[in-house]
Protein backbone atom coordinates (compact mmCIF):
# COMPACT_ATOMS: atom_id res chain seq x y z
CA UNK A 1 115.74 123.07 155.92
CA UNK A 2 118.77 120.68 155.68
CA UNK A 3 120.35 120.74 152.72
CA UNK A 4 120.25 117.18 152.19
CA UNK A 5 117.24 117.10 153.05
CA UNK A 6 116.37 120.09 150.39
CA UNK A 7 118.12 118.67 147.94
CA UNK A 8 115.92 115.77 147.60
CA UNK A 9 112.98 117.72 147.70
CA UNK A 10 113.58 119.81 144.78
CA UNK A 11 114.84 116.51 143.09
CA UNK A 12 111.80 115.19 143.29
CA UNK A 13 110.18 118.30 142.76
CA UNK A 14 111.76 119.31 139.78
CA UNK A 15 110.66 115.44 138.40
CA UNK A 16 106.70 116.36 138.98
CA UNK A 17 107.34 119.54 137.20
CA UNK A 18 109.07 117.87 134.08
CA UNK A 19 106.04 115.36 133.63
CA UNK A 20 104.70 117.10 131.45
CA UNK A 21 107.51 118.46 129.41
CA UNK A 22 108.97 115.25 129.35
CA UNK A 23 105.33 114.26 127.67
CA UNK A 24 105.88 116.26 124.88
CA UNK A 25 108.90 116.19 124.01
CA UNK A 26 110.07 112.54 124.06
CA UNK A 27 106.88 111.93 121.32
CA UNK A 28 108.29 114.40 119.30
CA UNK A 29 110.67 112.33 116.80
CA UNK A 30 107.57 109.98 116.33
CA UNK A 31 105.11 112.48 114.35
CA UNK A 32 106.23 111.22 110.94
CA UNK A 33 105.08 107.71 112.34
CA UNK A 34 102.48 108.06 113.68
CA UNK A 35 100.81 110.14 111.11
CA UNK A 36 102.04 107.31 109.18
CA UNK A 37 100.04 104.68 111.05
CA UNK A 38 97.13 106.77 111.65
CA UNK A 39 96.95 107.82 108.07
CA UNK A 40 97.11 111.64 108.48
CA UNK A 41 99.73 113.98 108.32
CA UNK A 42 102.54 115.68 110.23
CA UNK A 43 100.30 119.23 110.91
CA UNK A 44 97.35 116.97 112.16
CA UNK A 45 99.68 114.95 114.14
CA UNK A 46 100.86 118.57 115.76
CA UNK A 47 97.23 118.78 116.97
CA UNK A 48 98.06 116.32 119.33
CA UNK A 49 100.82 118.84 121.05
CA UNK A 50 98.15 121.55 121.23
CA UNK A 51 95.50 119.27 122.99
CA UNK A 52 97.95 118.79 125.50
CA UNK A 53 98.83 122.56 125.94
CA UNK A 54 95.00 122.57 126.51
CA UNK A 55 94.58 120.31 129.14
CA UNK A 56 97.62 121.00 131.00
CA UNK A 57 96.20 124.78 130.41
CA UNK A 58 92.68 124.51 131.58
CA UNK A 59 93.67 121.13 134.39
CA UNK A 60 95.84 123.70 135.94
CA UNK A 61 92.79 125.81 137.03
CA UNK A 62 91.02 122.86 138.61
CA UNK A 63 94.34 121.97 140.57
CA UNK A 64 94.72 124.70 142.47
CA UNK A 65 91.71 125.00 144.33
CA UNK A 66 92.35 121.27 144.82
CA UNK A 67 95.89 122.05 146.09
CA UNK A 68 94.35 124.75 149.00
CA UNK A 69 91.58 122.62 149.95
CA UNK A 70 92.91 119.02 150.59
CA UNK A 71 96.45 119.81 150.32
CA UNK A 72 99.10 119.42 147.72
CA UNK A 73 99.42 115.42 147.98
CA UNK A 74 96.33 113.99 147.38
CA UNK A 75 95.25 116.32 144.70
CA UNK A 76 98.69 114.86 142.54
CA UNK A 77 98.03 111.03 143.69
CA UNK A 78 95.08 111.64 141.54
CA UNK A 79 96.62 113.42 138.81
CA UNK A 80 98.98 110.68 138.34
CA UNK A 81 96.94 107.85 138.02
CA UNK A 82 94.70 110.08 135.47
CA UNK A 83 98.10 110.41 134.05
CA UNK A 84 99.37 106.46 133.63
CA UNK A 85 95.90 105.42 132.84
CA UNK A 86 95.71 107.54 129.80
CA UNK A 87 99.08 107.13 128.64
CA UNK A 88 98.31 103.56 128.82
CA UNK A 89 94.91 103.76 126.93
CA UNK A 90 97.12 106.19 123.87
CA UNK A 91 98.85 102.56 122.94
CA UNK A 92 95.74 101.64 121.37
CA UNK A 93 94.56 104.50 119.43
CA UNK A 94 93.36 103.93 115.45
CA UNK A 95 92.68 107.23 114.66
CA UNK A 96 94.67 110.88 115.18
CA UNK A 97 90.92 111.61 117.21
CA UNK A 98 91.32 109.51 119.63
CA UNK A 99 94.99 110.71 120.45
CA UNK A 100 94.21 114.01 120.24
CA UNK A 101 91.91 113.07 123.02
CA UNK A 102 93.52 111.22 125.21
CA UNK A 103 96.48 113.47 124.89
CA UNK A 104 94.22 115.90 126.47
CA UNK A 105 93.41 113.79 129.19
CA UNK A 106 96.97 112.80 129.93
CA UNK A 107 97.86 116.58 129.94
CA UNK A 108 94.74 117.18 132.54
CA UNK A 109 96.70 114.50 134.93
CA UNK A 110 100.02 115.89 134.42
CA UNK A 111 99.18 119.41 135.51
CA UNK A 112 98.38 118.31 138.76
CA UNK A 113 102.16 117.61 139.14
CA UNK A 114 103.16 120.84 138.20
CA UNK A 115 100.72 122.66 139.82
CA UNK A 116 101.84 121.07 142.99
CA UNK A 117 105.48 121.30 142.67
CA UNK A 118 105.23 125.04 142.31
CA UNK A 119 103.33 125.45 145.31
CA UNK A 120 105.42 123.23 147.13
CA UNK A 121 108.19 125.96 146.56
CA UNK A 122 106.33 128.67 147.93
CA UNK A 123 105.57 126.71 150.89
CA UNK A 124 108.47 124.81 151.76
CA UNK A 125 110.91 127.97 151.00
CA UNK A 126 111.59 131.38 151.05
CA UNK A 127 111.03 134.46 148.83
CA UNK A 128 114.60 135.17 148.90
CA UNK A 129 115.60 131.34 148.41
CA UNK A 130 112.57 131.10 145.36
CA UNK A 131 114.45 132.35 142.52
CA UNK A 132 117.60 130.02 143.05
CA UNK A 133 115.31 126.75 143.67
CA UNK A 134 112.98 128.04 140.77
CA UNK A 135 116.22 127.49 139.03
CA UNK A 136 117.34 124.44 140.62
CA UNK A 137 114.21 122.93 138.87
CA UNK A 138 114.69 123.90 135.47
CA UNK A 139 118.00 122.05 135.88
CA UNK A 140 115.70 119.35 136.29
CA UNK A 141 113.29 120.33 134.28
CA UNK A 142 115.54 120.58 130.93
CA UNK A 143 116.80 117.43 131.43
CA UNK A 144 113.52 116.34 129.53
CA UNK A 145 114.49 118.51 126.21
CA UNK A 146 117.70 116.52 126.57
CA UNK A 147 117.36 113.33 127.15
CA UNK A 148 113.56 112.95 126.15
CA UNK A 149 114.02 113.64 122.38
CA UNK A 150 117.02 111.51 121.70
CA UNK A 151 115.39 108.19 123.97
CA UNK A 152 112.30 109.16 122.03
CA UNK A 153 114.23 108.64 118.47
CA UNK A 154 115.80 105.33 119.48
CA UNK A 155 112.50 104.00 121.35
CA UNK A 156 110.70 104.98 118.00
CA UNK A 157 113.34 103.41 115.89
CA UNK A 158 113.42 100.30 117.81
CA UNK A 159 109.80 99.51 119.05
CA UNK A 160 107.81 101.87 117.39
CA UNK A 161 106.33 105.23 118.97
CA UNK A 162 103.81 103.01 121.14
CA UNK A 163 107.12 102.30 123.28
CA UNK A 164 106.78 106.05 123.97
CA UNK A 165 103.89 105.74 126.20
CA UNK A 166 104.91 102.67 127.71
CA UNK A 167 107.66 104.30 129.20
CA UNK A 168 106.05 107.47 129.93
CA UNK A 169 103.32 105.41 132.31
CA UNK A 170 106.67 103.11 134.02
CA UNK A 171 107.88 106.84 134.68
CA UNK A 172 104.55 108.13 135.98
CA UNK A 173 104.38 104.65 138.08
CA UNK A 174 107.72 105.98 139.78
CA UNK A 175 106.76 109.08 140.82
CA UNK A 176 103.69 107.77 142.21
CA UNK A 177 105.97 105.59 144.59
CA UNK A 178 108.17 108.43 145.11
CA UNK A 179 105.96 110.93 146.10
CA UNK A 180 103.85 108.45 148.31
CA UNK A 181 107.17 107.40 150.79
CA UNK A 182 109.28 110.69 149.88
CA UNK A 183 107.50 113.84 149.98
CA UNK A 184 105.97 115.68 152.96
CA UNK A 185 103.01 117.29 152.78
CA UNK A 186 103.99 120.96 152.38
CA UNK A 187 100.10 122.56 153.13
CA UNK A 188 97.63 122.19 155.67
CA UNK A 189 94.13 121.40 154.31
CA UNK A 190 91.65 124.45 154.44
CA UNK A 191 88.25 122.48 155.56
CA UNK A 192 86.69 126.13 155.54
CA UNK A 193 88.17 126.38 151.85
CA UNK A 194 85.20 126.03 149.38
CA UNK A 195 85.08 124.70 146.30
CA UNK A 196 82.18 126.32 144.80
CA UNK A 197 82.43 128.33 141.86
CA UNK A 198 81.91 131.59 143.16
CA UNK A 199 84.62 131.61 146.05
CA UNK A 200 86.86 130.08 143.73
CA UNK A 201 86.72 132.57 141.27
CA UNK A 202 87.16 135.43 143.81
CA UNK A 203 90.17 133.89 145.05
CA UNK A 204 91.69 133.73 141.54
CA UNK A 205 90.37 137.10 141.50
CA UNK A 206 92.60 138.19 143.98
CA UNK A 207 95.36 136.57 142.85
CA UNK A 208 94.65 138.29 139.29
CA UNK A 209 94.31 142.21 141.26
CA UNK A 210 98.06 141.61 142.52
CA UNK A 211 100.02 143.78 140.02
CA UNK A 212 103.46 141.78 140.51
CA UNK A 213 101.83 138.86 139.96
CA UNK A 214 99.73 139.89 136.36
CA UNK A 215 102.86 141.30 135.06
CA UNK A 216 105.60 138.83 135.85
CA UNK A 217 103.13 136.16 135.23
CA UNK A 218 102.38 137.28 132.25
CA UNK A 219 106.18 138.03 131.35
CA UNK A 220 106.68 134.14 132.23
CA UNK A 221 103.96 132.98 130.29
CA UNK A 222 104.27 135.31 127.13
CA UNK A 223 108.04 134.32 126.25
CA UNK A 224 106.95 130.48 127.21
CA UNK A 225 104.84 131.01 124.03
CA UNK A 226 107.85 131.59 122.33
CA UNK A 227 109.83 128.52 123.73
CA UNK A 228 106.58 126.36 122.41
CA UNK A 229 106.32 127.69 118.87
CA UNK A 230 110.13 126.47 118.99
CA UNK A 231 109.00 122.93 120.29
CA UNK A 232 106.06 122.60 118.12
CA UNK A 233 107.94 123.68 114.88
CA UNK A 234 111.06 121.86 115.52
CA UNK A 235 109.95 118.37 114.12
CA UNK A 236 109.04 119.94 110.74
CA UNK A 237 112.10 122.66 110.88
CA UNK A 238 114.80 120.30 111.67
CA UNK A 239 113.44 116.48 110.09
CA UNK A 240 111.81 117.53 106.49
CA UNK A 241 112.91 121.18 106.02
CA UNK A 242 116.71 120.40 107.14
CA UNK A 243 116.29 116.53 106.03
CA UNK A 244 117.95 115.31 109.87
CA UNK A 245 117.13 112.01 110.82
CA UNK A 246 114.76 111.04 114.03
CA UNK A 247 117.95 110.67 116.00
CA UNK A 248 120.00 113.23 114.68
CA UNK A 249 116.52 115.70 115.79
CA UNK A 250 117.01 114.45 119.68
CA UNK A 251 120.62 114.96 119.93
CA UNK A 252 120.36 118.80 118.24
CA UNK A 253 117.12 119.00 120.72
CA UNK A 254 119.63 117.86 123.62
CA UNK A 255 122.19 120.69 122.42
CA UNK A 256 119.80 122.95 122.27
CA UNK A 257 118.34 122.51 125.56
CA UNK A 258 122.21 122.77 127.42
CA UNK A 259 121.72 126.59 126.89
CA UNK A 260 118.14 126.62 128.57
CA UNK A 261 119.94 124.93 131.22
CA UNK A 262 123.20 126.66 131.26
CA UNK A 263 121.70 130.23 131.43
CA UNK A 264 119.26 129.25 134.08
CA UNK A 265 122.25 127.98 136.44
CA UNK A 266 124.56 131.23 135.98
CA UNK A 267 121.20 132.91 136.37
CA UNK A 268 121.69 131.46 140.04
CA UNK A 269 125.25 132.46 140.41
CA UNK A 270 124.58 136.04 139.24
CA UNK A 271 121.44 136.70 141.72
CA UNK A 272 124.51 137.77 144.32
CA UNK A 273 124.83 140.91 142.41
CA UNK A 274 121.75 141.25 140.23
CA UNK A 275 118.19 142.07 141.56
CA UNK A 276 115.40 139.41 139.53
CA UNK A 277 113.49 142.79 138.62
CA UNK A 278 116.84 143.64 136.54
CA UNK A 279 117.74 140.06 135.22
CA UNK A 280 114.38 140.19 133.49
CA UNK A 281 114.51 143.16 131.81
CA UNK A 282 117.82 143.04 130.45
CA UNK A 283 117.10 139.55 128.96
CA UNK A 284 113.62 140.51 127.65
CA UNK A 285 115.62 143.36 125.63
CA UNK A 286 118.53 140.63 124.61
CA UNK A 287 115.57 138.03 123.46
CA UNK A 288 113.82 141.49 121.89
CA UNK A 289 117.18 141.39 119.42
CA UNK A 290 117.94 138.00 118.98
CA UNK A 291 114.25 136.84 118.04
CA UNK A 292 113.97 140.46 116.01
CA UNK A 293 117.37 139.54 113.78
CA UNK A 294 115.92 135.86 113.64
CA UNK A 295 113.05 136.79 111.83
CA UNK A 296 114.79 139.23 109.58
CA UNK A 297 117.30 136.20 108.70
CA UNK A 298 113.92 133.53 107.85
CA UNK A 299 112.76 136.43 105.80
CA UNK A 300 115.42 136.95 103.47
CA UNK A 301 116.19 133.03 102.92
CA UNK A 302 120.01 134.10 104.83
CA UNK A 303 119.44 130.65 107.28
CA UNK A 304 121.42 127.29 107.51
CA UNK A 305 120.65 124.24 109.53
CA UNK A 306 123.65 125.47 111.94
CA UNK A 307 122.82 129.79 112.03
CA UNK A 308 119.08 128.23 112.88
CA UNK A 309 120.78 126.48 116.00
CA UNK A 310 122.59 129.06 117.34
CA UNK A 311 119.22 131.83 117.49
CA UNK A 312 117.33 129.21 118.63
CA UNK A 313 120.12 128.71 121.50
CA UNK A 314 120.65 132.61 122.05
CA UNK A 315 116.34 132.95 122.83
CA UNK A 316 116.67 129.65 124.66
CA UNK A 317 119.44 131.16 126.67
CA UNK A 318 117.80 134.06 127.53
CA UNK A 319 114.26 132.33 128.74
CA UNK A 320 116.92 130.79 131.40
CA UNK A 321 117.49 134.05 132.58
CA UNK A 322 113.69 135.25 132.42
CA UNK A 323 111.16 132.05 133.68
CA UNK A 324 112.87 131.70 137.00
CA UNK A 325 112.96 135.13 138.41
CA UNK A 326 109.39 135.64 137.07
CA UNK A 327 108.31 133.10 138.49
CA UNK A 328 109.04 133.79 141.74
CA UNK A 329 108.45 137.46 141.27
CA UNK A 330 104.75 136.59 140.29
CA UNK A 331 104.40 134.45 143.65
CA UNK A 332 106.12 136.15 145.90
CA UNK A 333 103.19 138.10 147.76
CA UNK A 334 101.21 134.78 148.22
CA UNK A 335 101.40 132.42 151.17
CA UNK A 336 97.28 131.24 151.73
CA UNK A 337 96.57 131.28 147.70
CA UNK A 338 99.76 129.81 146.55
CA UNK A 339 98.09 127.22 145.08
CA UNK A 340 95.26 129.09 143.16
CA UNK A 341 98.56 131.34 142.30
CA UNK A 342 100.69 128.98 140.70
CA UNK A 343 97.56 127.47 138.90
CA UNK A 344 97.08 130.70 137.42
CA UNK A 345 100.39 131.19 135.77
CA UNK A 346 100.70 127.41 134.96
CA UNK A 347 97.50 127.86 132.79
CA UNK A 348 98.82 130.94 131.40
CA UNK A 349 101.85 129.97 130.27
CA UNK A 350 100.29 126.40 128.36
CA UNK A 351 97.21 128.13 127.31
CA UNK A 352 99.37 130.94 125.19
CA UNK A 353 101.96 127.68 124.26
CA UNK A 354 98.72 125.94 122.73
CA UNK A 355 97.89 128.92 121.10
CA UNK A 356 101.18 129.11 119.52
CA UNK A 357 101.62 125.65 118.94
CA UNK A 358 97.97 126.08 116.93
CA UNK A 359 99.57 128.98 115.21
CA UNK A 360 102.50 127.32 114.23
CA UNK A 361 100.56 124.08 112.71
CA UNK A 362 98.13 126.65 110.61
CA UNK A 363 101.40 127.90 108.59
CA UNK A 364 102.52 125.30 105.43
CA UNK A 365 104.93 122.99 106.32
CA UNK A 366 108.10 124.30 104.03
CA UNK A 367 108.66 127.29 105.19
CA UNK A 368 110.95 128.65 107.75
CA UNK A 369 109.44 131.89 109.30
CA UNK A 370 106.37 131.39 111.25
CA UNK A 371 108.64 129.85 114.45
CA UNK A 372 110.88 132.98 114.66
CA UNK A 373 107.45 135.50 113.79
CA UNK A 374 106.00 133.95 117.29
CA UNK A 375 109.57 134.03 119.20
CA UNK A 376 109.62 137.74 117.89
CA UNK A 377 106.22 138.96 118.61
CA UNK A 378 106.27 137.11 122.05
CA UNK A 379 109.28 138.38 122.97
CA UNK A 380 108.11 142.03 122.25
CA UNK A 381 104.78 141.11 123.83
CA UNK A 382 106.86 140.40 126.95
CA UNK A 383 108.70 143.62 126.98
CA UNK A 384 105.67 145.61 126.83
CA UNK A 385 103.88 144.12 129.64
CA UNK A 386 107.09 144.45 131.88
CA UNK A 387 106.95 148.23 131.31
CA UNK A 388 103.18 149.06 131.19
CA UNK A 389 103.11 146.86 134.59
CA UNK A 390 106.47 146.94 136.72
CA UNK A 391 104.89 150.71 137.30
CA UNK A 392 101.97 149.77 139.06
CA UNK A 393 103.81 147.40 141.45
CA UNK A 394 104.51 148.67 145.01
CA UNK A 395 107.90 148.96 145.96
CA UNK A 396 107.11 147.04 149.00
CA UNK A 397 105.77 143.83 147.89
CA UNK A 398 108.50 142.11 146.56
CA UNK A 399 112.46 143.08 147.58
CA UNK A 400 114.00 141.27 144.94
């Protein structure tokens, strides 16, 4: 592939697959309003978040049969017009129900655009080339935690956190257009390819008996867990526990997420002399201390507004290094399932965020500890899969 040609591909790529994130985080600065204006509170307002890891969990799993039936374009045209209708219908919610809701539904048409820009990746490039466009995508992809947040605040400030979704659907709108005119259609629909529920749960079966993909999925999706109990806890860490103002949250959001971004980029350069199967464990271990010595800090009262920035940047740092070589060590055996594939670790990955996004929102509201407890068990969590599993991978199946 040309590289000019490749490079707008994973541009636009790398825009399907921040969607979603962008959906949660740019709302994030607005909980204290709305749960003004709904007449609830901040943890019910968090409910909203973990409807969305929900849907984006459990759409995932309907897109990928999609995907390797019919292709991976017309299975997104419909995700995105799920997506801006929804958004669109969230401007005129009265109660934290009906958000909760229709956050769910927005997540279901979001996941189709993940869903599909992974595949896309396995299609349109190589195993070898994976783990550096993987990477190439979180550049895109963290743009969201940086820009999102902070054009969040002043939207909220300014127009109230209704503007949120308005500009959420003109973004959707976009990449409707965009991958219409710009994108090629990557897969061949499978006529033969059937979408009852029995075939489709042996394919997924499949996918699920390939030990590189259970355990580097599951690696991926384990420490993304961690990354979420950050996201879900921030609002309440940084805006009532550490009194900073709905702006002031983006722009330490935005700091924050240069690390996620930094890492994942030298994680690119450093693939010329590292093999993925080593990047990952040495930063599982390095997230194993940092989250570990986190913990111990929340515990014995020893954090500050700016000690609580810098472990939240050293885990951040070291997902960088983890999500994109797992992620292409987990599809790397697949070419026909690719789709059911990347569905599978999609759903993994949000269904263990909402469950510790649902965590986090149980837990009081002044206290510190529960976000570094789920970055620390997580992290650990991680480790031990890699172990247990890496030993029942062939040596053949993946070379990286």
């Amino acid at each position: 592939m040309a590289k000019s040609k490749s490079f707008y591909i994973i541009l636009i790529l790398g825009s399907l697959a921040a969607l979603g994130p962008f959906s949660i985080d740019m709302y994030l600065p607005g909980f204290k309003a709305i749960a003004k204006d709904l007449n609830t509170d901040v943890p019910k307002v968090s409910l909203s978040l973990s409807s969305f890891f929900i849907g984006i969990s459990a759409g995932q799993l309907l897109y990928g049969p999609l995907l390797d039936k019919y292709g991976r374009k017309k299975p997104l045209y419909f995700g995105l017009i799920l997506y801006i209708l929804s958004s669109l219908c969230c401007l005129f919610v009265t109660s934290i129900d009906q958000l909760i809701i229709l956050r769910f539904i927005q997540a279901i048409g979001s996941c189709a655009a993940a869903v599909a820009s992974i595949a896309m990746v396995r299609d349109l490039f190589t195993v070898e080339e994976s783990p550096k466009v993987f990477a190439s995508l979180l550049l895109v992809i963290a743009l969201s935690p940086m820009l999102a947040p902070t054009a969040g605040g002043y939207l909220i400030t300014a127009l109230g956190w209704q503007s949120v979704f308005v500009f959420l659907s003109l973004v959707a709108v976009l990449l409707l257009i965009t991958t219409i005119w710009l994108l090629p259609e990557s897969y061949k629909p499978d006529p033969t390819y059937s979408l009852k529920p029995k075939p489709i749960l042996t394919n997924f079966f499949v996918v699920l008996k390939e030990p590189s993909f259970y355990t580097y999925a599951l690696v991926s999706a384990i420490t993304f867990s961690g990354l979420f109990a950050y996201v879900s806890s921030s609002p309440v860490v940084f805006m009532d526990l550490y009194k900073v103002s709905e702006t002031g949250y983006g722009w330490i959001f935005a700091i924050l997420s240069v690390f996620f971004i930094g890492f994942s980029q030298v994680n690119s350069f450093i693939l010329k002399w590292f093999s993925s199967k080593n990047i990952v464990f040495w930063a599982l271990i390095l997230q194993c201390l940092v989250s570990i010595l986190f913990l111990i800090a929340a515990l014995n009262n020893l954090l500050n507004l700016y000690v609580t920035i810098v472990f939240i940047a050293l885990f951040l740092g070291c997902l960088g290094f983890i999500n994109p070589n797992a992620s292409a060590l987990s599809l790397a055996p697949f070419t026909k399932n690719a789709g059911s594939a990347s569905a599978l670790m999609g759903a993994l990955q949000m269904g263990l965020g909402a469950l510790a996004s649902a965590a986090i929102s149980m837990f009081a509201a002044d206290v510190m500890w529960p976000m570094p407890a789920v970055m620390t068990i997580a992290a650990l969590l991680a480790l031990l899969f890699l172990l247990i599993g890496r030993r029942k991978i062939k040596p053949n199946t993946i070379n990286q």
